[in-house]
N, C-alpha and C. Protein backbone atom coordinates (compact mmCIF):
# COMPACT_ATOMS: atom_id res chain seq x y z
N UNK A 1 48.73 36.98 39.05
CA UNK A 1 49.64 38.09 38.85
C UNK A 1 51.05 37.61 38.75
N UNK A 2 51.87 38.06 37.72
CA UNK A 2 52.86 37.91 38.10
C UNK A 2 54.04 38.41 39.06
N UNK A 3 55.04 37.76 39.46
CA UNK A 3 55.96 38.52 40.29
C UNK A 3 56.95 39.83 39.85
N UNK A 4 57.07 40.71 40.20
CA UNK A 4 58.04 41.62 40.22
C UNK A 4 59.03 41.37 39.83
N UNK A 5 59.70 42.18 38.98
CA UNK A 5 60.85 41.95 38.53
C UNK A 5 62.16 42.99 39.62
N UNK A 6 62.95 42.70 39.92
CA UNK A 6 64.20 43.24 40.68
C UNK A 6 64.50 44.80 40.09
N UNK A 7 64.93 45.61 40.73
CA UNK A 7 64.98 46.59 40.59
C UNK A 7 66.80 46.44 39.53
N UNK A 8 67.63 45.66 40.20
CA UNK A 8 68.98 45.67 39.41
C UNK A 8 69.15 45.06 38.70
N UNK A 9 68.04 44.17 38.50
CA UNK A 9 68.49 43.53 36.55
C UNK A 9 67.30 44.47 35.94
N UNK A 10 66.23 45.67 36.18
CA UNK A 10 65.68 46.34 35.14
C UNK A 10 66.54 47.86 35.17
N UNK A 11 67.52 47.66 36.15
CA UNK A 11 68.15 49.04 35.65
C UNK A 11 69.36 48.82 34.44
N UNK A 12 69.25 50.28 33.70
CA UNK A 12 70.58 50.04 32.47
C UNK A 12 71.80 50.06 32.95
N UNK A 13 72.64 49.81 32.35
CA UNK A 13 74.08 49.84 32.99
C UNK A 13 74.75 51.71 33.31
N UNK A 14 74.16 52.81 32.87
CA UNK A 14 74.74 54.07 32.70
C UNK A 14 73.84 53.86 34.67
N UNK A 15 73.11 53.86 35.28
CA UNK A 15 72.28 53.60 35.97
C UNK A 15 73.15 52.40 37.48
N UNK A 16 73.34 51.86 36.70
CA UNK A 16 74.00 51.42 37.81
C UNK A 16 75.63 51.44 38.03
N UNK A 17 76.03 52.40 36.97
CA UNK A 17 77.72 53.06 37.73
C UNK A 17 77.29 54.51 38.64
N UNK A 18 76.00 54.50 38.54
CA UNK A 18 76.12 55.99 39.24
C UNK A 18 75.69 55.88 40.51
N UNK A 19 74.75 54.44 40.72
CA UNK A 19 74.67 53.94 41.95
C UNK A 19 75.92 53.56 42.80
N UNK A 20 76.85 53.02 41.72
CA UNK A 20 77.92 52.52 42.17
C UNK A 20 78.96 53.35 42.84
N UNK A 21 79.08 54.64 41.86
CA UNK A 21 80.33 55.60 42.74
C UNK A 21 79.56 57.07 42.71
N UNK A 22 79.80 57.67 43.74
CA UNK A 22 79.06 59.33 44.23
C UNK A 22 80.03 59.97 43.50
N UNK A 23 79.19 60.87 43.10
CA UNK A 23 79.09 61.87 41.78
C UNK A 23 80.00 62.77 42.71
N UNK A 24 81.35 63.00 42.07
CA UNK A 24 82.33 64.05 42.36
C UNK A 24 82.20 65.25 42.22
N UNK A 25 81.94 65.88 43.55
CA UNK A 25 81.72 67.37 43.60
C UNK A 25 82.83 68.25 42.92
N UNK A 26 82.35 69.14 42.38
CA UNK A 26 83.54 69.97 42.21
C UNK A 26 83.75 71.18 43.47
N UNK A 27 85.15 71.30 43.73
CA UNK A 27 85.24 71.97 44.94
C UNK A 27 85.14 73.41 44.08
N UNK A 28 84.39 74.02 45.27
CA UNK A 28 84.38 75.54 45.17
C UNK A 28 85.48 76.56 45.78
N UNK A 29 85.98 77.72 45.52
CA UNK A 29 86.94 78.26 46.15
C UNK A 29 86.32 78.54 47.27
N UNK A 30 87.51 79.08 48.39
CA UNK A 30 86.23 79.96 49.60
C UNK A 30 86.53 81.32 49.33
N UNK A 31 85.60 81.97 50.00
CA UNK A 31 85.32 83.12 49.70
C UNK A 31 85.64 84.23 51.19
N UNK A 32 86.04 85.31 51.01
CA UNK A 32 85.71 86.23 52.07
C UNK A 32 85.47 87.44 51.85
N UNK A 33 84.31 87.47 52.84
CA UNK A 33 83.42 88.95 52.80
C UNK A 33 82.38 88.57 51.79
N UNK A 34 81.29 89.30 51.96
CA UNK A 34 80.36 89.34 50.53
C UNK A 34 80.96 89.15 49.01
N UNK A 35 80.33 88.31 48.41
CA UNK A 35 80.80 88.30 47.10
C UNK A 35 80.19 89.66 46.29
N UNK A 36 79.22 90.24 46.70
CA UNK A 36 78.48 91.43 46.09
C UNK A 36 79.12 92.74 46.32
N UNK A 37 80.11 92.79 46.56
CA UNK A 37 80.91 94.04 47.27
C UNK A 37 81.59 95.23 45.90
N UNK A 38 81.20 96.09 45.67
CA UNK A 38 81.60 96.82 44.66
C UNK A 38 82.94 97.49 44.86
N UNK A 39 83.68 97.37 43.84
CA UNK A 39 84.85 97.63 43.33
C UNK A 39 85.12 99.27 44.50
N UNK A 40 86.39 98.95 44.95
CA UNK A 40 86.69 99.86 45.89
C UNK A 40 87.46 99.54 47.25
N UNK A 41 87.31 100.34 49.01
CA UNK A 41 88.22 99.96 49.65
C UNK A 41 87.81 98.35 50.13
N UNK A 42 86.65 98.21 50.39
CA UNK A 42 86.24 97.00 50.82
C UNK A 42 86.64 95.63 50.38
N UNK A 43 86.45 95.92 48.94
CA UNK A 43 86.62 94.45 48.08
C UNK A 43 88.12 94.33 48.26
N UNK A 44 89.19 95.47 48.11
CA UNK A 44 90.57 95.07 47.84
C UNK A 44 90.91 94.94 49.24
N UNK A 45 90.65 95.32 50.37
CA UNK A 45 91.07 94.43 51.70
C UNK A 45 90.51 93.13 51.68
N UNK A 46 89.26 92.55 51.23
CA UNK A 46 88.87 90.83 51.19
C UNK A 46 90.01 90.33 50.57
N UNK A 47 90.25 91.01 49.30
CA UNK A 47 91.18 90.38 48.42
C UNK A 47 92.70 89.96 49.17
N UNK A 48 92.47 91.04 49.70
CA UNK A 48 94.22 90.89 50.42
C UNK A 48 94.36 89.94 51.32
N UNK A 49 93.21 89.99 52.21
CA UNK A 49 92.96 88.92 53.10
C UNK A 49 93.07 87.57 53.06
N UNK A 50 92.21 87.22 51.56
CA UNK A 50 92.31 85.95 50.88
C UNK A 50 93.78 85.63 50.23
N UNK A 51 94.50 86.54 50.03
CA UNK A 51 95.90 85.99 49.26
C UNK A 51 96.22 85.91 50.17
N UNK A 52 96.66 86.53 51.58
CA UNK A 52 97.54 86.08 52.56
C UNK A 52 97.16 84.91 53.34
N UNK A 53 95.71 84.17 53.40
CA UNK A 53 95.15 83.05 53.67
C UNK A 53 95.77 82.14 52.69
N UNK A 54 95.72 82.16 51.46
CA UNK A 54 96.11 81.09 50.68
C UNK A 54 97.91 81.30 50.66
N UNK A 55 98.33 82.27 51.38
CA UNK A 55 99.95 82.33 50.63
C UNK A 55 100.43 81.33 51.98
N UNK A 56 99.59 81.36 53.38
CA UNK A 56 99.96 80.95 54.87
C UNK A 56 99.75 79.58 54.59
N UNK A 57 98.58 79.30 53.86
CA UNK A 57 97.98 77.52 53.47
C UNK A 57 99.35 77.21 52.70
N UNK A 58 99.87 77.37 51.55
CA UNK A 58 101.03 76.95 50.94
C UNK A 58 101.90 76.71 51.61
N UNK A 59 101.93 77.92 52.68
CA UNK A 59 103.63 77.80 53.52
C UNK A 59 103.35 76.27 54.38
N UNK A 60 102.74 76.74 54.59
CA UNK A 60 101.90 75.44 55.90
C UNK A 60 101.99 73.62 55.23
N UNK A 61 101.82 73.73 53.67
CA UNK A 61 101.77 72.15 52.87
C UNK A 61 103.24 72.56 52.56
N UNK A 62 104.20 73.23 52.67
CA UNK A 62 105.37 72.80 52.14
C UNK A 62 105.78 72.54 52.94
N UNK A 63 105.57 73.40 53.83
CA UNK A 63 106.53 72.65 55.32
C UNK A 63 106.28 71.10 56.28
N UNK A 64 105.08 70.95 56.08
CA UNK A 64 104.35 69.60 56.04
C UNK A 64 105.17 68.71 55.54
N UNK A 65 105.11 68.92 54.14
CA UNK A 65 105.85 68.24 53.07
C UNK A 65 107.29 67.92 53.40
N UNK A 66 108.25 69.13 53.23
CA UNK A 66 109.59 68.88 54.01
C UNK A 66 110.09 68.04 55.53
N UNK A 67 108.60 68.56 56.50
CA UNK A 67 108.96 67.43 57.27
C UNK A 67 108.59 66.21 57.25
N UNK A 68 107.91 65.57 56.38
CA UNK A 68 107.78 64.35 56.77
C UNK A 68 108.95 63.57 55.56
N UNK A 69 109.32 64.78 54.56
CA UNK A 69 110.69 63.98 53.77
C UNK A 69 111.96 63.74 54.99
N UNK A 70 111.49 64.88 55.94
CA UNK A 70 113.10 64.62 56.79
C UNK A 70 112.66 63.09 57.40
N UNK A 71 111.31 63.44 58.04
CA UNK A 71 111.53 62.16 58.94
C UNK A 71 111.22 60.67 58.72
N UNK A 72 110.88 60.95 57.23
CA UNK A 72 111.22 59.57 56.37
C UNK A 72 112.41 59.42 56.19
N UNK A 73 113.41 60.38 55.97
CA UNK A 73 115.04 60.16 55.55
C UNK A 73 115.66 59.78 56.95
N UNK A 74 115.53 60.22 57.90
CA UNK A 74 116.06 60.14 59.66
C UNK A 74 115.77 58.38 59.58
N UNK A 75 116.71 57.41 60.05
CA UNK A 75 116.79 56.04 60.25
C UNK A 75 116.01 56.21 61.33
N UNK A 76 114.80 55.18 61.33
CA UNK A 76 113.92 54.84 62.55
C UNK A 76 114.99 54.29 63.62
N UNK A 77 114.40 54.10 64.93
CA UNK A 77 115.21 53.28 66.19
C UNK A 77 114.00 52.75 66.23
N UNK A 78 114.52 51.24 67.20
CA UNK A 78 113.34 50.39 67.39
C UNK A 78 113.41 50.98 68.97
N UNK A 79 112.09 50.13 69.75
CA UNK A 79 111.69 50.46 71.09
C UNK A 79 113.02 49.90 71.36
N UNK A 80 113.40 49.01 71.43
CA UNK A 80 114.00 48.66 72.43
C UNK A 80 115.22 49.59 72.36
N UNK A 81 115.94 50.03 70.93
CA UNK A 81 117.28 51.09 70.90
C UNK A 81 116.87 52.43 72.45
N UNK A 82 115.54 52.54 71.87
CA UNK A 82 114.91 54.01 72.57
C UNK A 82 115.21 53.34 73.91
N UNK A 83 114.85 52.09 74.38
CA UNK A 83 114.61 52.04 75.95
C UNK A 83 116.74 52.22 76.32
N UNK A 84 117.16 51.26 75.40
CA UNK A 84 118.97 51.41 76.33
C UNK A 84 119.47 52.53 76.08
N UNK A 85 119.11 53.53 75.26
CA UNK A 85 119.47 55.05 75.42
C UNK A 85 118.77 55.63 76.29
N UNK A 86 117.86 55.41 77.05
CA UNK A 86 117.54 56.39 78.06
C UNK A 86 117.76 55.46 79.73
N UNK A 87 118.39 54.15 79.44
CA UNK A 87 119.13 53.60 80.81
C UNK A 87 120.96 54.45 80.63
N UNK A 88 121.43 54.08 79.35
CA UNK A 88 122.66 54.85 79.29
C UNK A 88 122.00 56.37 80.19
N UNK A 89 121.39 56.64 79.35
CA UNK A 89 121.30 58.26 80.33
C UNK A 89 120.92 58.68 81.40
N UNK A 90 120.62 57.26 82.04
CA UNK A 90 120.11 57.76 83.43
C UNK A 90 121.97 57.17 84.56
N UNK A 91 122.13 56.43 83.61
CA UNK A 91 123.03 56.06 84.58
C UNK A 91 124.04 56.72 84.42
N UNK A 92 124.69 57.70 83.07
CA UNK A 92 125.45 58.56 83.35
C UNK A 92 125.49 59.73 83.80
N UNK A 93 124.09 60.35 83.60
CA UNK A 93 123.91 61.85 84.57
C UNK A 93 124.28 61.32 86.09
N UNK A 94 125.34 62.16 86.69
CA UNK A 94 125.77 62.66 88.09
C UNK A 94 123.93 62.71 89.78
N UNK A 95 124.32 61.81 89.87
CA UNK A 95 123.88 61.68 90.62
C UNK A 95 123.67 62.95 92.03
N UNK A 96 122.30 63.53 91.68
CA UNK A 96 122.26 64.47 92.70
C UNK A 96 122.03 64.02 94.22
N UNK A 97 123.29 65.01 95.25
CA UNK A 97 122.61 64.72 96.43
C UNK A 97 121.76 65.46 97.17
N UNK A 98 121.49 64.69 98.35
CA UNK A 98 120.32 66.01 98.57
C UNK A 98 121.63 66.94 99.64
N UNK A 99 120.72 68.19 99.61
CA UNK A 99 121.78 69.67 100.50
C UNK A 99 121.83 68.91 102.28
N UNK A 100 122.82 69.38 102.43
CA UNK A 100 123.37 69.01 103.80
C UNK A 100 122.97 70.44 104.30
N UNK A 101 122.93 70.75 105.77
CA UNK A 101 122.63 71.39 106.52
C UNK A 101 124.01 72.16 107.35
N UNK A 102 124.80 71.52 107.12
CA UNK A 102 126.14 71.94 107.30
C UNK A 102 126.49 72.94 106.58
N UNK A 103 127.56 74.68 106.84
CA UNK A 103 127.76 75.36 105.91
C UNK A 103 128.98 74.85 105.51
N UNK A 104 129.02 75.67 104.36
CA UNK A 104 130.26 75.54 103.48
C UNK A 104 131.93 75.84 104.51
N UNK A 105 133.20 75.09 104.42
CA UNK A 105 133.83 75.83 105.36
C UNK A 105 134.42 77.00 105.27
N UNK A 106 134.22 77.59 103.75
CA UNK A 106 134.76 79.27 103.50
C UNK A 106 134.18 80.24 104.37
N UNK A 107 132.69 79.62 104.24
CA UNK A 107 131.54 80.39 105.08
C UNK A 107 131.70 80.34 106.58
N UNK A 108 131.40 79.35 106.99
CA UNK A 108 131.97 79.31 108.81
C UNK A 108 133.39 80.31 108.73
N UNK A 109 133.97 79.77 107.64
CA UNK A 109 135.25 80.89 108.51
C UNK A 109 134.77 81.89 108.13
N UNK A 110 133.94 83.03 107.44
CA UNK A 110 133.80 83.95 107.74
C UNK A 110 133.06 84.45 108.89
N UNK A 111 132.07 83.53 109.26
CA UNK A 111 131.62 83.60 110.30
C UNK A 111 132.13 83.97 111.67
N UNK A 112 133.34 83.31 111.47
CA UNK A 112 134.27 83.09 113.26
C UNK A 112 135.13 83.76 112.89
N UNK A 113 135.44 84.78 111.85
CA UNK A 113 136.05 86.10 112.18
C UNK A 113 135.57 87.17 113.06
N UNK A 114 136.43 87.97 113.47
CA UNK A 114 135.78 89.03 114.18
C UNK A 114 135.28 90.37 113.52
N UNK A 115 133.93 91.06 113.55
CA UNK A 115 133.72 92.18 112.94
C UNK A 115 134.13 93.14 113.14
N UNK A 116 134.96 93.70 111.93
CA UNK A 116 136.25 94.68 112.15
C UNK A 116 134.60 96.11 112.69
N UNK A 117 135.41 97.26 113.38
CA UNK A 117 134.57 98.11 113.69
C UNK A 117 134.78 99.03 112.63
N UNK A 118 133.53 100.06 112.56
CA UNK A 118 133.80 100.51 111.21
C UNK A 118 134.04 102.29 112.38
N UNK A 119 134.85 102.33 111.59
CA UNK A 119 135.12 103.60 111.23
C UNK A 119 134.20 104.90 111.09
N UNK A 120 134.22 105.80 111.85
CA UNK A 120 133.20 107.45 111.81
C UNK A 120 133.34 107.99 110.37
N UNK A 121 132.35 107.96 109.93
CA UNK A 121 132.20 108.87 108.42
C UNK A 121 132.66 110.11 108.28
N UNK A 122 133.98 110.24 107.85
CA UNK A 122 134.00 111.96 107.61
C UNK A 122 133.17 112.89 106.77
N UNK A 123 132.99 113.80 107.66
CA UNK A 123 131.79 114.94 107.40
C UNK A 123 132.12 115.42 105.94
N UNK A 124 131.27 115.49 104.93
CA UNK A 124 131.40 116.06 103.68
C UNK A 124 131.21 117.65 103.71
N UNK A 125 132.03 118.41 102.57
CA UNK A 125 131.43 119.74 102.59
C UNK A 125 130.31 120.23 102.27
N UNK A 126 129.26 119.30 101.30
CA UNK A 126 128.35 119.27 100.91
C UNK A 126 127.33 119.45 102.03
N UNK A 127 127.49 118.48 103.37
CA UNK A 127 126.55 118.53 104.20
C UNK A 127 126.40 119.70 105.01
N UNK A 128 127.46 120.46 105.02
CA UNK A 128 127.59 121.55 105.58
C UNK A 128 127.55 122.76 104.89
N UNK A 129 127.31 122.44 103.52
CA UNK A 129 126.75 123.58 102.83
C UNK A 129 125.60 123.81 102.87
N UNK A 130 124.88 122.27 102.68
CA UNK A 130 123.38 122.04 102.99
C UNK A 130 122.92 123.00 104.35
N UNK A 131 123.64 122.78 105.17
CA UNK A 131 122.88 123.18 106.80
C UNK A 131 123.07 124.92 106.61
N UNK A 132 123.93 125.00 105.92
CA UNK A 132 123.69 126.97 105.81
C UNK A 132 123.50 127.09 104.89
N UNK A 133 123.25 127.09 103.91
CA UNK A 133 121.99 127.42 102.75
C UNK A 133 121.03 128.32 103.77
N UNK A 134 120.30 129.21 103.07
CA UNK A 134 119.22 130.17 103.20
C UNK A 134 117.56 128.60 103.00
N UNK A 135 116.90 129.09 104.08
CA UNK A 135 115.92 128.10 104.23
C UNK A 135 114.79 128.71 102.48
N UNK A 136 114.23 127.71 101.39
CA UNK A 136 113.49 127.95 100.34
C UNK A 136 112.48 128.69 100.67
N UNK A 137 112.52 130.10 99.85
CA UNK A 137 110.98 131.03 100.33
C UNK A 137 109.77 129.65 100.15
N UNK A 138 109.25 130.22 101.31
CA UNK A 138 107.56 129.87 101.34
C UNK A 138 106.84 130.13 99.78
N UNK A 139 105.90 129.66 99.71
CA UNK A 139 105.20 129.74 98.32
C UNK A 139 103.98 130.96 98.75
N UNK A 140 103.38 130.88 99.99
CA UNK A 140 102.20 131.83 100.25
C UNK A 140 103.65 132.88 101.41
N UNK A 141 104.55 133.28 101.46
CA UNK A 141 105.37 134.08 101.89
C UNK A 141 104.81 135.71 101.85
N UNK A 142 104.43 135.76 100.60
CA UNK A 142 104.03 137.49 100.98
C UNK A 142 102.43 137.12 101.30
N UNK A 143 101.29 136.04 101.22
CA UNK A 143 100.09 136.70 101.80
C UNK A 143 100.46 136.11 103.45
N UNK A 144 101.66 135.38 103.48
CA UNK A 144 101.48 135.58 105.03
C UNK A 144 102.16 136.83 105.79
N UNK A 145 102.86 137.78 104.85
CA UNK A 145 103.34 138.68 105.12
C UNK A 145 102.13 139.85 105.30
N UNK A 146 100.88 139.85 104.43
CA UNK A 146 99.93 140.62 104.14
C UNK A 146 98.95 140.31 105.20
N UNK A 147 99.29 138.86 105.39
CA UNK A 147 98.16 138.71 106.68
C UNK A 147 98.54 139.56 108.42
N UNK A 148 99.87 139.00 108.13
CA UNK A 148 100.17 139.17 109.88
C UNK A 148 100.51 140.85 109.85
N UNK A 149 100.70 142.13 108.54
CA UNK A 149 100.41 142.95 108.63
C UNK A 149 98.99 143.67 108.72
N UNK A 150 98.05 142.75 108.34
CA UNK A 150 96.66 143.33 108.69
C UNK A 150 96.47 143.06 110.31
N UNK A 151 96.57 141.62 110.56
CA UNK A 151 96.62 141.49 111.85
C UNK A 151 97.11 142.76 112.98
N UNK A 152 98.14 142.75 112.49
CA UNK A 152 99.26 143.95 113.35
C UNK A 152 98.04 145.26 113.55
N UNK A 153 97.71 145.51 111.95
CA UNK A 153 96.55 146.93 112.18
C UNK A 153 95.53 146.68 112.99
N UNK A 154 94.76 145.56 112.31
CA UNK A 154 93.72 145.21 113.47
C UNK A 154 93.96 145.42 114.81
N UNK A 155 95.19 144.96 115.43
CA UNK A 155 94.89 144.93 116.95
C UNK A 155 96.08 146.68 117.54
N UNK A 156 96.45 147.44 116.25
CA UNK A 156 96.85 149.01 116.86
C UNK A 156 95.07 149.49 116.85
N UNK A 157 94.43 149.01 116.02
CA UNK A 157 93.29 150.13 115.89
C UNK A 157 92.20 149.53 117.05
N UNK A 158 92.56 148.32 117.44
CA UNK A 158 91.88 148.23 118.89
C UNK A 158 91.94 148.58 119.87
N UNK A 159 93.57 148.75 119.95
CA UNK A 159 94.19 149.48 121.06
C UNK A 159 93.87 150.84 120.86
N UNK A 160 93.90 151.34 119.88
CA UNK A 160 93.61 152.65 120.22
C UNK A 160 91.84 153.33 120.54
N UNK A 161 91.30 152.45 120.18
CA UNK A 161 89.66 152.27 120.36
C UNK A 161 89.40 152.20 122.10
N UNK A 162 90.41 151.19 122.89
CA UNK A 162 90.46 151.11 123.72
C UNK A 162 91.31 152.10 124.56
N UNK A 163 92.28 152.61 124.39
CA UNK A 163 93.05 153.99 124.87
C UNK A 163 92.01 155.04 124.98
N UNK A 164 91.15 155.51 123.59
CA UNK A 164 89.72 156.37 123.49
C UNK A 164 88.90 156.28 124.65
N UNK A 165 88.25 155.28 124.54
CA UNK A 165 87.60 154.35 125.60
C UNK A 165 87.72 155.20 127.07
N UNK A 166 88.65 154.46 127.61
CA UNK A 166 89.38 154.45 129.13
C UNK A 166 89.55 156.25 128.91
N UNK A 167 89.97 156.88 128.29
CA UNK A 167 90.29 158.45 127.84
C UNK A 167 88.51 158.88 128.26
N UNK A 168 87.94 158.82 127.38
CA UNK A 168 86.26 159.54 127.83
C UNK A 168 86.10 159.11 129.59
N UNK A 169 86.02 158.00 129.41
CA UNK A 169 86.13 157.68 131.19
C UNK A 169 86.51 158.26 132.18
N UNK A 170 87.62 158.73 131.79
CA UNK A 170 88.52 159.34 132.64
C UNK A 170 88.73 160.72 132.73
N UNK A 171 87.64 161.45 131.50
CA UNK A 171 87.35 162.81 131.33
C UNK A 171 86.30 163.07 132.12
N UNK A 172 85.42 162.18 132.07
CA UNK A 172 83.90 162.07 132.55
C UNK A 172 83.61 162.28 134.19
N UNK A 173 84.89 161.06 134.57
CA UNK A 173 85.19 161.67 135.91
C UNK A 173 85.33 162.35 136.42
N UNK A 174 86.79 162.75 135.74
CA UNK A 174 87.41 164.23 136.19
C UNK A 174 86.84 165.10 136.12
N UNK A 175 85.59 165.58 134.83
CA UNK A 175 85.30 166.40 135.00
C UNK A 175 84.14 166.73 136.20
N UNK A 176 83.80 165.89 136.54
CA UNK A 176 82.57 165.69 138.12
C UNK A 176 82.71 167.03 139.12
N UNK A 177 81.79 167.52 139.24
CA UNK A 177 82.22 168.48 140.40
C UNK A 177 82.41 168.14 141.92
N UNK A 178 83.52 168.93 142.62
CA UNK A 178 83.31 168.07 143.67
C UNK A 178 82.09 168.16 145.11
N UNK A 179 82.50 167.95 145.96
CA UNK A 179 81.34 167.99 146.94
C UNK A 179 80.28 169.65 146.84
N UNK A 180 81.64 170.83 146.81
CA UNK A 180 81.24 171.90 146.89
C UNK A 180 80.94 172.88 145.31
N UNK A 181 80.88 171.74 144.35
CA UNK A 181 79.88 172.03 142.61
C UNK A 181 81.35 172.54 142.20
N UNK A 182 82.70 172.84 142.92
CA UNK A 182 84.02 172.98 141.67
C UNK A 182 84.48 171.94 140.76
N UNK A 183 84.72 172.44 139.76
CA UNK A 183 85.62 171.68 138.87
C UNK A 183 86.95 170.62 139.71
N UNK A 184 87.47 169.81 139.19
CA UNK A 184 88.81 169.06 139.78
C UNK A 184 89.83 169.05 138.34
N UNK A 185 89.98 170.26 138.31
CA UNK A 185 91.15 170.70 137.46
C UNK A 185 92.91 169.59 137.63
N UNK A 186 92.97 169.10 138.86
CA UNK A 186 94.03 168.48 138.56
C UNK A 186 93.60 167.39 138.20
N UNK A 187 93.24 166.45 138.06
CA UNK A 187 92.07 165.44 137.46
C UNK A 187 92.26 165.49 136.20
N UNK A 188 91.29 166.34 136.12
CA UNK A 188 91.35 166.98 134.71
C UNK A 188 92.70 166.54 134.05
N UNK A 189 93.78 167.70 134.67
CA UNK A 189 94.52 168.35 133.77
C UNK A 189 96.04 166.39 133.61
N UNK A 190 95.71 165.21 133.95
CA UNK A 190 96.16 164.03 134.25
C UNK A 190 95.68 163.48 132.91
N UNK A 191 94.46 163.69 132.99
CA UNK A 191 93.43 163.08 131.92
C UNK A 191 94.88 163.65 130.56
N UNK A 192 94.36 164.90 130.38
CA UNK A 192 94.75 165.49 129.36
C UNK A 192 96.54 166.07 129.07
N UNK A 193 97.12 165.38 129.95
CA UNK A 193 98.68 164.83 129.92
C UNK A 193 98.24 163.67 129.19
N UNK A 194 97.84 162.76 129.63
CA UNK A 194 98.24 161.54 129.07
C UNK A 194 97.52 161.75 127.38
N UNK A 195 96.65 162.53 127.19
CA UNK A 195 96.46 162.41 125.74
C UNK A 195 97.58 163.13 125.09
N UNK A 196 98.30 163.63 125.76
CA UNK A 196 98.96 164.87 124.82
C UNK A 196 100.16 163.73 124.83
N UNK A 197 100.91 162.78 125.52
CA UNK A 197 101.77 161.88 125.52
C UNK A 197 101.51 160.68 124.55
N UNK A 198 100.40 160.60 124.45
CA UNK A 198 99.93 159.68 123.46
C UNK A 198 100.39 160.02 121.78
N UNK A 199 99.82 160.99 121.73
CA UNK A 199 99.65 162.09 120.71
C UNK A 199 101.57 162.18 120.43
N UNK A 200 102.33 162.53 120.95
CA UNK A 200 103.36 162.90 120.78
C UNK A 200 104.42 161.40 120.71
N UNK A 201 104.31 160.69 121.38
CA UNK A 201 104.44 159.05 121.05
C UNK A 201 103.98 158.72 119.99
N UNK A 202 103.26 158.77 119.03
CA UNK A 202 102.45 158.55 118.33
C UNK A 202 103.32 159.08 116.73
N UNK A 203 103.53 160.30 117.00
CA UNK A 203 103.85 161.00 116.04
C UNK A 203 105.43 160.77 115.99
């Protein structure tokens, strides 16, 4: 049998540039939202979306662009410039100290003055308008007015339930005969003063 022949001397030359360099994609745009989206509110917000994506990408490569023209134009410093500008600057910033515990002497002397006494506030007219002012009606003012007038009835119509009362009692007695079956007309006639005083008090 014979031997095999090599794969790169039986390929043609169109064959081996394509081995040689990868086949250049073509870039695609990007897309947002469904590409299937029918004409209307949907599609023209993607749309809008996508121009202000690509208008932010532009801003974004120019400004890129501008800065690296500045900071190609800006003269480099070497390390070592960088290191004696930041000994210059340490050695001319003011040296902080640390706070003393001692006060200031404006302060002590205010201290070791004496505190003047103050003075009695004269009374405003205001405050004394305040104190006689009429006190703000109550908000429930008339049902507490409606209450403590029912109250009031409630306890005349007890009293007089009870005046009744003690009254039959005192008829009941009086009218008793005494040992010898008479009436006790003065009894009686005590009973029926005091109703007639009632009665006329009353009225």
């Amino acid at each position: 049998m014979a031997p095999k022949r090599s794969r790169d001397v039986d390929a043609k030359p169109e064959e081996q540039q394509r081995t040689a360099e990868p086949p250049v994609k073509k870039k695609k745009g990007f897309s947002v939202g469904p590409a299937n989206l029918p004409d209307g509110t949907y599609r023209r917000k993607t749309q809008k979306l996508k121009a202000d994506l690509i208008q932010k990408a532009k801003v974004k490569k120019a400004y890129a662009k501008v800065k690296a023209e500045e900071l190609a134009a800006a003269p480099r410093k070497s390390v070592y410039e960088r290191a004696l500008e930041l000994e210059e600057k340490e050695h001319n910033s003011p040296q902080i100290e640390p706070a003393s515990l001692e006060l200031h002497p404006d302060r002590q002397a205010m201290l070791d003055e004496p505190v003047p006494e103050r003075a009695p506030k004269p009374e405003r007219s205001q405050n004394r308008d305040r104190r006689n002012r009429k006190p703000k009606p109550s908000a429930f003012a008339k049902e507490m007015e409606l209450a403590e007038k029912r109250k009031q009835e409630a306890q005349r119509r007890q009293e007089e339930r009870d005046f009744r009362q003690k009254d039959r009692e005192a008829m009941t007695r009086a009218r008793r005969p005494d040992q010898q079956g008479k009436r006790r007309l003065g009894r009686e006639s005590t009973v029926l003063l005091n109703r007639v005083q009632r009665m006329v008090g009353q009225a």
